[in-house]
C-alpha atoms as a PDB file:
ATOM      1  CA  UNK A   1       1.734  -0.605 -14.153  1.00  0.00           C
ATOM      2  CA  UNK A   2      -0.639   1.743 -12.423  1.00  0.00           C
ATOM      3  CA  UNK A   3      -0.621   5.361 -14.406  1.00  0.00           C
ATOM      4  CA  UNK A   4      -1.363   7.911 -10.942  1.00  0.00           C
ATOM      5  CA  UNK A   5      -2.363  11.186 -11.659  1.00  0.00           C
ATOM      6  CA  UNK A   6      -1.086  13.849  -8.944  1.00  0.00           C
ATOM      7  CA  UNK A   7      -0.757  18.160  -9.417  1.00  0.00           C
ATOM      8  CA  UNK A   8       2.528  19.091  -9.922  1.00  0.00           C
ATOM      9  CA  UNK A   9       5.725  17.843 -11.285  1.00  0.00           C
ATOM     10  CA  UNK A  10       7.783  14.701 -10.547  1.00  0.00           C
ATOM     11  CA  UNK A  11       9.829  14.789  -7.974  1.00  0.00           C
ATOM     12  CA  UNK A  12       6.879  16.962  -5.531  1.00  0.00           C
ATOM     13  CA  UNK A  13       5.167  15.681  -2.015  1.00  0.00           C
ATOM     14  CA  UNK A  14       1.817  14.569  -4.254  1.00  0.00           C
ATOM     15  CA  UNK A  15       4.847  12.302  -5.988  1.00  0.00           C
ATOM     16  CA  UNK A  16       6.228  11.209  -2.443  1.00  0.00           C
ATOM     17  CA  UNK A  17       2.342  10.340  -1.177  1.00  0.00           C
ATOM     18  CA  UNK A  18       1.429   8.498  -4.680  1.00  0.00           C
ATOM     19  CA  UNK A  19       4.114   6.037  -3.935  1.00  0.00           C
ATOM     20  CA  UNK A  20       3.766   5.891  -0.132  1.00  0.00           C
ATOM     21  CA  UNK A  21       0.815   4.555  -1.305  1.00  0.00           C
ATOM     22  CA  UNK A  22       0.919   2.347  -4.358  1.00  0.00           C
ATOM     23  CA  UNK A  23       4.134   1.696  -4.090  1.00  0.00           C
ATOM     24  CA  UNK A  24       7.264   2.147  -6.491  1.00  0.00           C
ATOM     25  CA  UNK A  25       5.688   0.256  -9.436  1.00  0.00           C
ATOM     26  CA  UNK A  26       3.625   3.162 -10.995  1.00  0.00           C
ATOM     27  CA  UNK A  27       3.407   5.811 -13.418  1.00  0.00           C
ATOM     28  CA  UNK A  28       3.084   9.743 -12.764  1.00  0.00           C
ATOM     29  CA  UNK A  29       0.809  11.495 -14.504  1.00  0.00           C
ATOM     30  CA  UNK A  30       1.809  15.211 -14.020  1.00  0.00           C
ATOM     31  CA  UNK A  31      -1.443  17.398 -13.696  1.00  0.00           C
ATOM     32  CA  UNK A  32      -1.064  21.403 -13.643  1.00  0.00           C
ATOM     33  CA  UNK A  33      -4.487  21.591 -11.577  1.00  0.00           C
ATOM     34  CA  UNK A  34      -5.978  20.117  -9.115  1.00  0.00           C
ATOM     35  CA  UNK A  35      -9.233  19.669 -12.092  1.00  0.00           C
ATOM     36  CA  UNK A  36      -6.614  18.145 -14.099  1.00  0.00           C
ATOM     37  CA  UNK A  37      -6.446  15.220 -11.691  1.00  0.00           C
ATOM     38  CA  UNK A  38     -10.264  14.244 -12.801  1.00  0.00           C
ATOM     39  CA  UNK A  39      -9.672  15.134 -16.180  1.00  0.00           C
ATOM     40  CA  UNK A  40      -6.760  12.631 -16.383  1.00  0.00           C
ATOM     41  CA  UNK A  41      -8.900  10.455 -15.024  1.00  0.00           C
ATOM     42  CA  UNK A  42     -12.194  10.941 -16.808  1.00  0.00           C
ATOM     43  CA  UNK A  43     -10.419  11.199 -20.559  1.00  0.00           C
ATOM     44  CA  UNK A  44      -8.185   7.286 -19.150  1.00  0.00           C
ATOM     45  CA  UNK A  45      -4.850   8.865 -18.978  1.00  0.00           C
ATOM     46  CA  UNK A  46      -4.756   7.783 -15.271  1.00  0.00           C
ATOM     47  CA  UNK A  47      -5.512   4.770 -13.597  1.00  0.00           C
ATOM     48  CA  UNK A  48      -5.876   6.701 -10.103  1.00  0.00           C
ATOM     49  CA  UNK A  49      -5.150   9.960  -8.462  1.00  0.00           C
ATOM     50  CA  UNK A  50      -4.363  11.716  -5.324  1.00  0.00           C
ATOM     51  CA  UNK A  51      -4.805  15.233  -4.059  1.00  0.00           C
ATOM     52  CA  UNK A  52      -4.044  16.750  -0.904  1.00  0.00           C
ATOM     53  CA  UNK A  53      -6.815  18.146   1.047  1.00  0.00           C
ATOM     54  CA  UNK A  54      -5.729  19.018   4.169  1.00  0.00           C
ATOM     55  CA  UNK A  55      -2.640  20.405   5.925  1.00  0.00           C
ATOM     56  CA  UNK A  56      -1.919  20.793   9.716  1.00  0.00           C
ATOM     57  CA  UNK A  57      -0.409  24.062   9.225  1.00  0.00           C
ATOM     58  CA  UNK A  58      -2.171  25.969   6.738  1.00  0.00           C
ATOM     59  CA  UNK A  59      -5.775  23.968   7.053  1.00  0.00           C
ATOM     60  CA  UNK A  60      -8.149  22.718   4.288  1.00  0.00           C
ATOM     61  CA  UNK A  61      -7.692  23.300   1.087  1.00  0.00           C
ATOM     62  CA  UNK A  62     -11.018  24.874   0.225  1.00  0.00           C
ATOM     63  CA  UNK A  63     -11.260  24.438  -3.416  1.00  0.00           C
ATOM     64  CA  UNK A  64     -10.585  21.018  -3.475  1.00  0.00           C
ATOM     65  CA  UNK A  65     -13.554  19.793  -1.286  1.00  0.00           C
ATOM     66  CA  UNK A  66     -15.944  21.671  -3.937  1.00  0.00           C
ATOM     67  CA  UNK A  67     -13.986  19.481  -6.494  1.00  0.00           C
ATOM     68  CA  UNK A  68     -14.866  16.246  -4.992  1.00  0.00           C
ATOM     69  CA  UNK A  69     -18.380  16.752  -4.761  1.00  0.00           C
ATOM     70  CA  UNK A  70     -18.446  17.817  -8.203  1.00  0.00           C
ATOM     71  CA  UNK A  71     -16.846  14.931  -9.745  1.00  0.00           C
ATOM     72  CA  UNK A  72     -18.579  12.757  -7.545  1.00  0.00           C
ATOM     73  CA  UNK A  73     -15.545  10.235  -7.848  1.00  0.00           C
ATOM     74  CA  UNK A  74     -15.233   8.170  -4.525  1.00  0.00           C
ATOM     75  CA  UNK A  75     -12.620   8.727  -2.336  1.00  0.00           C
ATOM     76  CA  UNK A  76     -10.726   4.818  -1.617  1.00  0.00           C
ATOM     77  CA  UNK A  77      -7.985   5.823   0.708  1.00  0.00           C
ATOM     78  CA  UNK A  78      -5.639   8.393   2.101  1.00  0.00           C
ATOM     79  CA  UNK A  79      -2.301   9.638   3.145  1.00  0.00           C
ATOM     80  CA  UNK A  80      -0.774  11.247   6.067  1.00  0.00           C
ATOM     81  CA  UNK A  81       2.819  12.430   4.499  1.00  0.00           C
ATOM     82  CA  UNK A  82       4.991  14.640   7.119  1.00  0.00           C
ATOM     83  CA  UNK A  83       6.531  17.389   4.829  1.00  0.00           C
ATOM     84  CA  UNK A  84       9.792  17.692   5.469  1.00  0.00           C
ATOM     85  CA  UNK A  85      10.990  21.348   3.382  1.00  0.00           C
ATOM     86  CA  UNK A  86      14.899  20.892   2.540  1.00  0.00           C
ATOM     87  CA  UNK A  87      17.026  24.170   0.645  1.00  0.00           C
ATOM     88  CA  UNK A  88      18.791  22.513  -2.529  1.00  0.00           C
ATOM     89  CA  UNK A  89      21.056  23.651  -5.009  1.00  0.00           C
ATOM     90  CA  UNK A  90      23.472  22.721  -7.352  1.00  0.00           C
ATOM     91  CA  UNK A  91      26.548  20.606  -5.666  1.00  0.00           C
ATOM     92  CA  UNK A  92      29.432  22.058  -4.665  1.00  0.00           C
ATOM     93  CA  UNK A  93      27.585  25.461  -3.137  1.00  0.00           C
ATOM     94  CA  UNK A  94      27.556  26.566   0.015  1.00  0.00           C
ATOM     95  CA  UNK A  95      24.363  28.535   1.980  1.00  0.00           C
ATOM     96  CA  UNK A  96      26.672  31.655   1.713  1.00  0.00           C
ATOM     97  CA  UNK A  97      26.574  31.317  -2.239  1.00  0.00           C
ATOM     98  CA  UNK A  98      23.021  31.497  -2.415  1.00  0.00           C
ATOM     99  CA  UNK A  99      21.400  34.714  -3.525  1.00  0.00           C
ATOM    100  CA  UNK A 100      18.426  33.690  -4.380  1.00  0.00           C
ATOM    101  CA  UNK A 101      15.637  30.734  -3.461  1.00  0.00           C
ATOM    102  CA  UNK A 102      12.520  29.490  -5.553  1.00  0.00           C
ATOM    103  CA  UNK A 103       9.638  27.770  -4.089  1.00  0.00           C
ATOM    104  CA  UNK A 104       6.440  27.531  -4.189  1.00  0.00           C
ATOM    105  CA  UNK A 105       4.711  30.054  -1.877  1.00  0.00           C
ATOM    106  CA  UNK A 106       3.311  27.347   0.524  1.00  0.00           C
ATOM    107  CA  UNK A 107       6.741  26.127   0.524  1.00  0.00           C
ATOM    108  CA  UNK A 108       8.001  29.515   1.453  1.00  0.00           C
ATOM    109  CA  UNK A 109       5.382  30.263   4.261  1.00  0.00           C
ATOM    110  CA  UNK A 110       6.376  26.845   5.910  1.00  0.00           C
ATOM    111  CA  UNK A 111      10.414  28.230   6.311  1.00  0.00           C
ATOM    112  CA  UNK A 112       9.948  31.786   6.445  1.00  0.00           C
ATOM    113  CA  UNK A 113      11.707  31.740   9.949  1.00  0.00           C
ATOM    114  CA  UNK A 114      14.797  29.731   8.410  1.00  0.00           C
ATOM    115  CA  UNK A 115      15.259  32.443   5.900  1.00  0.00           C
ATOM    116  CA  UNK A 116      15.049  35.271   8.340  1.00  0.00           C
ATOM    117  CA  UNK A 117      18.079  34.047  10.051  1.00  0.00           C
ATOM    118  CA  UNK A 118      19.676  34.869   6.071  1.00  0.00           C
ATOM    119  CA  UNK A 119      18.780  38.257   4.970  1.00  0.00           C
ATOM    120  CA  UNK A 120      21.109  37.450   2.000  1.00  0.00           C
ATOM    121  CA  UNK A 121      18.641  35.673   0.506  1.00  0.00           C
ATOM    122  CA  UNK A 122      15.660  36.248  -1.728  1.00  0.00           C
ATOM    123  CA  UNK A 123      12.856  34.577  -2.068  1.00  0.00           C
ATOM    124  CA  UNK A 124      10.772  33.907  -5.199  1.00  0.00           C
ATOM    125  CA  UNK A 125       7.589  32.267  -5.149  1.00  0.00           C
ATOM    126  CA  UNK A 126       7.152  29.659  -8.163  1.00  0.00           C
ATOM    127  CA  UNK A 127       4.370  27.825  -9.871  1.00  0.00           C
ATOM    128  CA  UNK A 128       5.800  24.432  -8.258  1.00  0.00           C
ATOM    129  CA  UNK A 129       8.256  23.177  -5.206  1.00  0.00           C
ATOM    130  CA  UNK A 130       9.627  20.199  -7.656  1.00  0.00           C
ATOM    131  CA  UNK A 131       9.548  22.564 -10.823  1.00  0.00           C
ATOM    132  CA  UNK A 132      11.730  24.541  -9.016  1.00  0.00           C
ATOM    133  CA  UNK A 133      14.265  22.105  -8.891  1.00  0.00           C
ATOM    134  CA  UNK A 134      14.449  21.305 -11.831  1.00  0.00           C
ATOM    135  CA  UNK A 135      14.960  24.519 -13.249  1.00  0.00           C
ATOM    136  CA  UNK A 136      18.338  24.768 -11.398  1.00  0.00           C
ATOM    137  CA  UNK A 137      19.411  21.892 -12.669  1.00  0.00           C
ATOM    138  CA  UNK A 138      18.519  21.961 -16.383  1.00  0.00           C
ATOM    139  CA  UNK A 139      19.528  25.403 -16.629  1.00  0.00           C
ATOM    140  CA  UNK A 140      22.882  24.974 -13.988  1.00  0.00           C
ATOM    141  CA  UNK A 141      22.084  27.787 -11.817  1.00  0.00           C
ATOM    142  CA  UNK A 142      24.417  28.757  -9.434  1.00  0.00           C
ATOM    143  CA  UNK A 143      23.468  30.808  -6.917  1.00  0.00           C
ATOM    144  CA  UNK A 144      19.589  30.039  -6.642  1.00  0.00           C
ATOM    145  CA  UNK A 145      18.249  27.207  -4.359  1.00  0.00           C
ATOM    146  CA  UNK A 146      15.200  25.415  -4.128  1.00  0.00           C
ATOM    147  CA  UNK A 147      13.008  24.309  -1.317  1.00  0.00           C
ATOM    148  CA  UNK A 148      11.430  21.074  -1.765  1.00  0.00           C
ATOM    149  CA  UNK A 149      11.540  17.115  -1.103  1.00  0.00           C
ATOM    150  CA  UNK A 150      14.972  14.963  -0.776  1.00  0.00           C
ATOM    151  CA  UNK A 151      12.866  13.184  -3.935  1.00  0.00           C
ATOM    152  CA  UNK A 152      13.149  16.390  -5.722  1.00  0.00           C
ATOM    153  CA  UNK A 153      16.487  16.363  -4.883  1.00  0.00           C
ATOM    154  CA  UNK A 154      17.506  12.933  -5.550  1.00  0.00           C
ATOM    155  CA  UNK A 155      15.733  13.057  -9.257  1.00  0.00           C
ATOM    156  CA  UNK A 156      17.987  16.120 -10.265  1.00  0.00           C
ATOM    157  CA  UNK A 157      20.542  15.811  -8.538  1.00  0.00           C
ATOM    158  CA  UNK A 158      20.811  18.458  -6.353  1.00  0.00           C
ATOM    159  CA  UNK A 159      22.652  18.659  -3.007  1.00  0.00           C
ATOM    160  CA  UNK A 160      20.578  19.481  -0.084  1.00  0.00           C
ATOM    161  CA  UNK A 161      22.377  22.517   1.616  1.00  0.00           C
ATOM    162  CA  UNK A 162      19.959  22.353   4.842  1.00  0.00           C
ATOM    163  CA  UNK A 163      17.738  19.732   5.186  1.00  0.00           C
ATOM    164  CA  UNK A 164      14.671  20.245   7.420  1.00  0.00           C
ATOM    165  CA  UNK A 165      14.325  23.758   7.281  1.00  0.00           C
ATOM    166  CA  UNK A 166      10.214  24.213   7.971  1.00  0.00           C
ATOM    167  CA  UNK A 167       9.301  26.044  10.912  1.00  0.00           C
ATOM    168  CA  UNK A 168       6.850  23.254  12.416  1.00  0.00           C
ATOM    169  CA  UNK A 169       8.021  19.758  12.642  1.00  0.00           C
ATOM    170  CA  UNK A 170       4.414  18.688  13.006  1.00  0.00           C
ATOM    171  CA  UNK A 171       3.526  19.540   9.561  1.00  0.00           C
ATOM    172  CA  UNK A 172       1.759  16.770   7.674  1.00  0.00           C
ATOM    173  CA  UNK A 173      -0.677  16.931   5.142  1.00  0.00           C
ATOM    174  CA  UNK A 174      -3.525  14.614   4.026  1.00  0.00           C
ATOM    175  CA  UNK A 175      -3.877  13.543   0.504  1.00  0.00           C
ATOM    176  CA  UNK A 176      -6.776  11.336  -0.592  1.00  0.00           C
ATOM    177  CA  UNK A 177      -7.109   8.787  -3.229  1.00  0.00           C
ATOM    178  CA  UNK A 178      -9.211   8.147  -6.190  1.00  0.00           C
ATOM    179  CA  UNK A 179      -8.950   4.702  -7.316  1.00  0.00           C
ATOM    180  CA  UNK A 180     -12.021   3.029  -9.619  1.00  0.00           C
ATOM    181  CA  UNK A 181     -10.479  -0.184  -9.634  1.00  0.00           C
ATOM    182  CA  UNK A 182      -9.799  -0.627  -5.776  1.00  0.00           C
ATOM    183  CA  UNK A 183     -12.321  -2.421  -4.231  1.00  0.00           C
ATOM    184  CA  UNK A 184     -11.853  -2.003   0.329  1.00  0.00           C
ATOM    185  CA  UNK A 185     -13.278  -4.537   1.759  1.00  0.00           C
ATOM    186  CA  UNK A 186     -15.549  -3.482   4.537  1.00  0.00           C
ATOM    187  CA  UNK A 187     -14.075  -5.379   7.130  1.00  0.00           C
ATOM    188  CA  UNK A 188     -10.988  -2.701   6.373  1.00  0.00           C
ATOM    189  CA  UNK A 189     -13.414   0.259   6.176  1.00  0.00           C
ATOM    190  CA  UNK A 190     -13.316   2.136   9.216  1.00  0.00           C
ATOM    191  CA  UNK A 191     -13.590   5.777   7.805  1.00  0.00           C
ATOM    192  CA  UNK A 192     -16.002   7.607   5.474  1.00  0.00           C
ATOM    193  CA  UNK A 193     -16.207  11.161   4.009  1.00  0.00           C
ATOM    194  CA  UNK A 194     -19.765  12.622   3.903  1.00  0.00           C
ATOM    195  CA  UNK A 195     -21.295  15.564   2.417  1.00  0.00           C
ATOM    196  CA  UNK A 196     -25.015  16.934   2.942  1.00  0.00           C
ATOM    197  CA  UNK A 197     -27.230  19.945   3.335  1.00  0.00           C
ATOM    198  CA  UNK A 198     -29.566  21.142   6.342  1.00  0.00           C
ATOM    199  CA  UNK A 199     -32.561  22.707   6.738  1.00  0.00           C
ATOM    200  CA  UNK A 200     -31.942  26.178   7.763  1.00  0.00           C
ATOM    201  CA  UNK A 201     -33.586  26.054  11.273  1.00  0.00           C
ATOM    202  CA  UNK A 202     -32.186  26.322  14.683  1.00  0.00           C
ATOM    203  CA  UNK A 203     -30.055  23.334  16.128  1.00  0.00           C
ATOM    204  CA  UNK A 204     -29.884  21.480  13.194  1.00  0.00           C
ATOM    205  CA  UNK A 205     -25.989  20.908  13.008  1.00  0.00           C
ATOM    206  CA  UNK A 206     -25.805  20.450  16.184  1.00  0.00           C
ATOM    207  CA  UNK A 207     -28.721  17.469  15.986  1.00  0.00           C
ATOM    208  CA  UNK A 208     -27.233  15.807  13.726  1.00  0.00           C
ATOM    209  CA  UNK A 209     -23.572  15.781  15.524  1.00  0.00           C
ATOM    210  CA  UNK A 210     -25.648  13.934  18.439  1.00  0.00           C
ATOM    211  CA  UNK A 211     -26.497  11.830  16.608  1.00  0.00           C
ATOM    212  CA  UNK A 212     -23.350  10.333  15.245  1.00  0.00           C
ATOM    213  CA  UNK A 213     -21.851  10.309  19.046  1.00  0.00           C
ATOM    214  CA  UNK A 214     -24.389   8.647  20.102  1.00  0.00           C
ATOM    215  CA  UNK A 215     -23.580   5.942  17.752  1.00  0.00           C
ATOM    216  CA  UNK A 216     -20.014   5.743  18.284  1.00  0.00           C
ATOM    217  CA  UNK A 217     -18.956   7.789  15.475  1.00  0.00           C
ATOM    218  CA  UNK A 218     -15.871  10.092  15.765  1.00  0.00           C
ATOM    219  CA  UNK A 219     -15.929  13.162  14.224  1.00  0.00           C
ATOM    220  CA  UNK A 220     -12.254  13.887  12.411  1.00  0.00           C
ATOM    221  CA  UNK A 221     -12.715  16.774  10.691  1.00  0.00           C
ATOM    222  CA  UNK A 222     -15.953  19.400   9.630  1.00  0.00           C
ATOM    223  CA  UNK A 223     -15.540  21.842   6.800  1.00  0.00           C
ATOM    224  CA  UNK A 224     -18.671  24.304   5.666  1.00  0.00           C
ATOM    225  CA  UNK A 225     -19.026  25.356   2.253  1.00  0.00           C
ATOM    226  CA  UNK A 226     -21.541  28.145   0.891  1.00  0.00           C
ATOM    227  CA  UNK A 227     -23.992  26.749  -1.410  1.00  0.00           C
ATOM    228  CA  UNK A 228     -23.966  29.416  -4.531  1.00  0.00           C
ATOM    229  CA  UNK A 229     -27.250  31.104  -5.067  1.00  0.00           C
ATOM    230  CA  UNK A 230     -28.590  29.832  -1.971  1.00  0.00           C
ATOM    231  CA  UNK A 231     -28.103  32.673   1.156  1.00  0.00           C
ATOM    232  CA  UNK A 232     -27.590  30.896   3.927  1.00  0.00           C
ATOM    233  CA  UNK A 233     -27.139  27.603   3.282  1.00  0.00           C
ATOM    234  CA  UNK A 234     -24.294  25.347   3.368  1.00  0.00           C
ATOM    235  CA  UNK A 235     -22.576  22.326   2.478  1.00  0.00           C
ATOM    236  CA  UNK A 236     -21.059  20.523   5.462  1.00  0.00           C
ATOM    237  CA  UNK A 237     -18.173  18.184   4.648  1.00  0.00           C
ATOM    238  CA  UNK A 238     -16.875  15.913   7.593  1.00  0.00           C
ATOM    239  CA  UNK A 239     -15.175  13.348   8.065  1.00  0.00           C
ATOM    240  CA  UNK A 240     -15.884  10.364  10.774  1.00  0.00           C
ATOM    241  CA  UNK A 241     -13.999   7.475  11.974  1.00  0.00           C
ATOM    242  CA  UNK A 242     -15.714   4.072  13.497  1.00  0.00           C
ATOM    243  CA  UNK A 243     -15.025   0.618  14.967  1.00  0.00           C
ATOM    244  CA  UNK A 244     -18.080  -1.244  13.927  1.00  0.00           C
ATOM    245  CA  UNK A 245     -19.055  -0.707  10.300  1.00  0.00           C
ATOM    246  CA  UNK A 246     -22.769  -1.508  11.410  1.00  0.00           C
ATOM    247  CA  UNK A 247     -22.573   1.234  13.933  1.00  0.00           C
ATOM    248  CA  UNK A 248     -21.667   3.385  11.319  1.00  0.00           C
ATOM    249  CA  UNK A 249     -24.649   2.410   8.796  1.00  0.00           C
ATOM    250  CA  UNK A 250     -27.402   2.511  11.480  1.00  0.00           C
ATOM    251  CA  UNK A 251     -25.717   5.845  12.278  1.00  0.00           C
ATOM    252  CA  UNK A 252     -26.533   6.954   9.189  1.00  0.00           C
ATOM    253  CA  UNK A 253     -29.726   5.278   8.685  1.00  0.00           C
ATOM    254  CA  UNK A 254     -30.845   7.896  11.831  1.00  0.00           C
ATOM    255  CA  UNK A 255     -29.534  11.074  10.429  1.00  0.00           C
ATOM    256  CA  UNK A 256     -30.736  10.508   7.098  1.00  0.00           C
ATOM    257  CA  UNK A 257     -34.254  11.813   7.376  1.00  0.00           C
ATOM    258  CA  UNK A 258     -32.638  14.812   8.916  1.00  0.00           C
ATOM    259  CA  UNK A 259     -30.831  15.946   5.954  1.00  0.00           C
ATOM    260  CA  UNK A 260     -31.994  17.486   2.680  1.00  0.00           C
ATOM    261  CA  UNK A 261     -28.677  16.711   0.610  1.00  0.00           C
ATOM    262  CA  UNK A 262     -27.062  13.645   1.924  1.00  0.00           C
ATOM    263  CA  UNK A 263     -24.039  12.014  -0.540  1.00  0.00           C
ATOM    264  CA  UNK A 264     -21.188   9.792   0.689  1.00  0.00           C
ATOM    265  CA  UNK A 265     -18.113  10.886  -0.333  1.00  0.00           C
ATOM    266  CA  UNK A 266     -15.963   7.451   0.059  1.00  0.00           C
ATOM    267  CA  UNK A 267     -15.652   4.553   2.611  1.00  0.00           C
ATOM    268  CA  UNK A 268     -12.286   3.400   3.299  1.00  0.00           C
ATOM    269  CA  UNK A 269      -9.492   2.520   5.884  1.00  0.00           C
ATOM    270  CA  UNK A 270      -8.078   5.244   7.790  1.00  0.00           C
ATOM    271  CA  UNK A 271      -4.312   5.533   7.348  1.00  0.00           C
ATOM    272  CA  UNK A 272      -4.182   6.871  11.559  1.00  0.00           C
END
């Protein structure tokens, strides 16, 4: 059995992606930071890990790009997981006998229009959607909710008073996964995650992006990073998708003398 490290608590979306992924037969590894993920990892208390990235609402999630490159651990695969933000409590309850809902505050942000439509309720940001959860139910608090998965749910058996409550229904977010043992074979690999430096003249960037349409690559996603103690200068972080794994190494075959930094990040099979 696969131990898989995720941040947060059973029963939360990193949960729901881990097993989207592996599959049913693993073991969670519950990580209070997103550095504990590599910890777990580097000190063999996990097996693997995943971490969310990216979400379609709220964007990257800064932080956690710097943490890859850090850890230089290669990125195997991803997730696209829809969140789907559901107000729990314990059974028996009705939305009018809720006074009061814990989340946390990402969780809150993606339903704050739900809860406008109920004045009655307060709303209390938490270290943890899942956590959350579980506090109502070891502690069997009426009267306070929860907003988080129908896994959350199901583990402590809560009853979901309104399911679906987030404002957008196209709110997904992108996990990635760390994975030592898994080995993609490249005629799967249509993906990779790249990070590199520039020289600080005019058109560089914008060189470089040329380049990689020229050669059939298609640019997914492009986050810059300051680098510290260096005005000026940046990492850039992006993300490209392919057809033709050849393409994609003579692509960067011609954009490597261009760079000062250059480090790939992971090669893998797109989940979209």
């Amino acid at each position: 059995m696969k131990n898989v490290a995720i941040q947060g608590y059973s029963g939360c979306f990193h949960e729901q992606a881990a097993r989207l992924f592996f599959g049913e037969d693993i073991q969670i590894v519950e990580c209070d930071t997103f550095e504990g993920l590599f910890t777990a990892l580097e000190e063999g208390r996990a097996d693997a890990a995943v971490m969310a990235i990216e979400n379609t609402v709220s964007g990257g999630l800064i932080p956690n790009f710097e943490l890859v490159q850090k850890h230089g651990r290669a990125i195997k695969g991803e997730v696209f997981l829809r969140i789907v933000q559901n107000l729990m409590a314990l059974p028996g309850q009705s939305l009018e006998d809720i006074r009061e809902v814990r989340s946390h505050y990402m969780a809150i942000h993606q339903t704050r229009a739900f809860f406008a439509r109920h004045p009655h309720i307060r709303l209390v940001e938490s270290e943890d959607t899942a956590k959350s959860a579980a506090q109502i139910a070891h502690e069997g608090l009426k009267g306070v909710g929860a907003v988080a998965s129908e896994l959350a749910a199901k583990l402590f058996g809560l009853e979901i008073i309104a399911p679906g409550i987030e404002t957008s229904t196209h709110n997904f977010t992108r996990f990635i996964i760390f994975d030592d043992s898994l080995q993609v074979p490249q005629e799967q690999i249509d993906k990779a995650s790249l990070c590199f430096t520039l020289p600080h003249t005019p058109g560089s960037l914008a060189h470089i992006l040329t380049i990689l349409s020229f050669y059939g690559m298609n640019l997914t996603r492009i986050q810059s990073l300051p680098i510290p103690g260096m005005e000026w200068q940046y990492f850039f972080y992006v993300d490209i998708k392919f057809e033709d794994y050849g393409r994609y190494t003579q692509a960067i075959s011609a954009v490597r003398p261009l760079i000062d930094e250059f480090r790939v990040l992971g090669e893998y099979h797109s989940a979209i």
